[in-house]
Protein backbone atom coordinates (compact mmCIF):
# COMPACT_ATOMS: atom_id res chain seq x y z
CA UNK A 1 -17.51 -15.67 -6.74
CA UNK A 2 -19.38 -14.97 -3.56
CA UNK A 3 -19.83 -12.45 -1.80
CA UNK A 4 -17.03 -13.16 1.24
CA UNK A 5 -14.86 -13.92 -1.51
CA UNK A 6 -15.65 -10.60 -2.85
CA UNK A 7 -14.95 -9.01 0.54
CA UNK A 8 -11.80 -10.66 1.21
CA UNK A 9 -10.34 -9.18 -2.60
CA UNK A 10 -11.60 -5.85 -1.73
CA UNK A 11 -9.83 -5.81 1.66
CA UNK A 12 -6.62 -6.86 0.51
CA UNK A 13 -6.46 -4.78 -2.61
CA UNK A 14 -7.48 -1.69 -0.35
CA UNK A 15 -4.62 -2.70 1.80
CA UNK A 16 -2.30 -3.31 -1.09
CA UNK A 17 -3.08 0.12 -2.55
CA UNK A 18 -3.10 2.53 0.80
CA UNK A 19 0.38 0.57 1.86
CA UNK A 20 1.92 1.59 -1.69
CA UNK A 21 0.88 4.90 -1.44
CA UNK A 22 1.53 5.79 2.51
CA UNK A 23 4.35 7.85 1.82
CA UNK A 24 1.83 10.47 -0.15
CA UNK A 25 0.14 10.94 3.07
CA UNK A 26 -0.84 9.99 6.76
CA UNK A 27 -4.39 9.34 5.39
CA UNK A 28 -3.59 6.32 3.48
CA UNK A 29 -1.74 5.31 6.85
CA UNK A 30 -5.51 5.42 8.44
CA UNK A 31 -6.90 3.58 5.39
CA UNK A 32 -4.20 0.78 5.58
CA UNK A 33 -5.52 0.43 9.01
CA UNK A 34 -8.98 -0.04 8.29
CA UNK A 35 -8.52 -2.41 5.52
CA UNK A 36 -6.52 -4.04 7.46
CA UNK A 37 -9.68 -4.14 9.86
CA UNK A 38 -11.15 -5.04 7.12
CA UNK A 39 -9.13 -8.26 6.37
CA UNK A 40 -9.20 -9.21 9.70
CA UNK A 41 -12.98 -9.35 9.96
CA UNK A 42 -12.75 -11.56 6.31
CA UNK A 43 -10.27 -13.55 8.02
CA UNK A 44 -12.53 -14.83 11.13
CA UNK A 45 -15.56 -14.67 9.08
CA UNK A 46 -14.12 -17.33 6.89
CA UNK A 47 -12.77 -19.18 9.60
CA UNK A 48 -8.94 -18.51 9.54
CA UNK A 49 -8.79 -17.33 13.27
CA UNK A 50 -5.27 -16.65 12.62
CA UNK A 51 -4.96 -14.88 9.96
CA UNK A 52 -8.01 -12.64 11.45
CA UNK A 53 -5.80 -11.98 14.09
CA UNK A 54 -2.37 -11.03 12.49
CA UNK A 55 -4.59 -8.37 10.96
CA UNK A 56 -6.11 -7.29 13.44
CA UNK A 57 -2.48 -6.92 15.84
CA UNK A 58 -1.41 -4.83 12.22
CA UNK A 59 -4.35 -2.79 12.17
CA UNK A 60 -3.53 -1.78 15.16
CA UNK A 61 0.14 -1.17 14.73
CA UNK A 62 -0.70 0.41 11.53
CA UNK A 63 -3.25 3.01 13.53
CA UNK A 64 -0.54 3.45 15.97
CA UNK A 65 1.68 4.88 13.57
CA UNK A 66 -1.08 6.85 12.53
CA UNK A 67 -1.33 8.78 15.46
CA UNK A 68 2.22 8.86 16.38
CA UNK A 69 2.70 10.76 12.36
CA UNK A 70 -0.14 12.86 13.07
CA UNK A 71 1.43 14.36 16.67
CA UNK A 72 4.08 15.24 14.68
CA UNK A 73 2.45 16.83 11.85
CA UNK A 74 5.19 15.93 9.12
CA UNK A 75 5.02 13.94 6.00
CA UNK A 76 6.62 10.82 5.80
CA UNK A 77 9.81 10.84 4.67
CA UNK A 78 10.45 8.17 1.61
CA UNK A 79 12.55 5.11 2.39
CA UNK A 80 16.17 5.69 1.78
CA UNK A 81 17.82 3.03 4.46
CA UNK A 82 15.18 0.67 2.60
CA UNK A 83 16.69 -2.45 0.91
CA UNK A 84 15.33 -2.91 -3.02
């Protein structure tokens, strides 16, 4: 495995792991954003313009919400309304 291979894995499994655990906390909110960051920089180093750049529009809808939880200073709330 090389190492952009190895760069790409860890960026997704970060993102993987901070979007499971998002409700615990707005941190992992801010760490979803950078690995997305993070997979969009794998993503145009590798050549796959477009997949660097879906990441890159959800890093920054993912550091959006970030801020937007952080004015408000509350949790976030589990799920409910979500389908299984």
């Amino acid at each position: 495995m090389d190492g952009l291979t190895l760069f790409g894995l860890i960026a997704v499994c970060a993102m993987l792991a901070t979007y499971a655990l998002e409700e615990r906390s707005p941190w992992f909110i801010l760490g979803f954003a950078l690995a997305c960051c993070l997979g969009s920089i794998y993503g145009f180093l590798q050549g796959a313009w477009p997949f660097g750049l879906v990441e890159a529009i959800w890093s920054l809808v993912a550091l959006r919400r970030w801020v937007v939880v952080r004015r408000k200073g509350a949790r976030i709330s589990p799920k409910e309304d979500a389908p299984i």
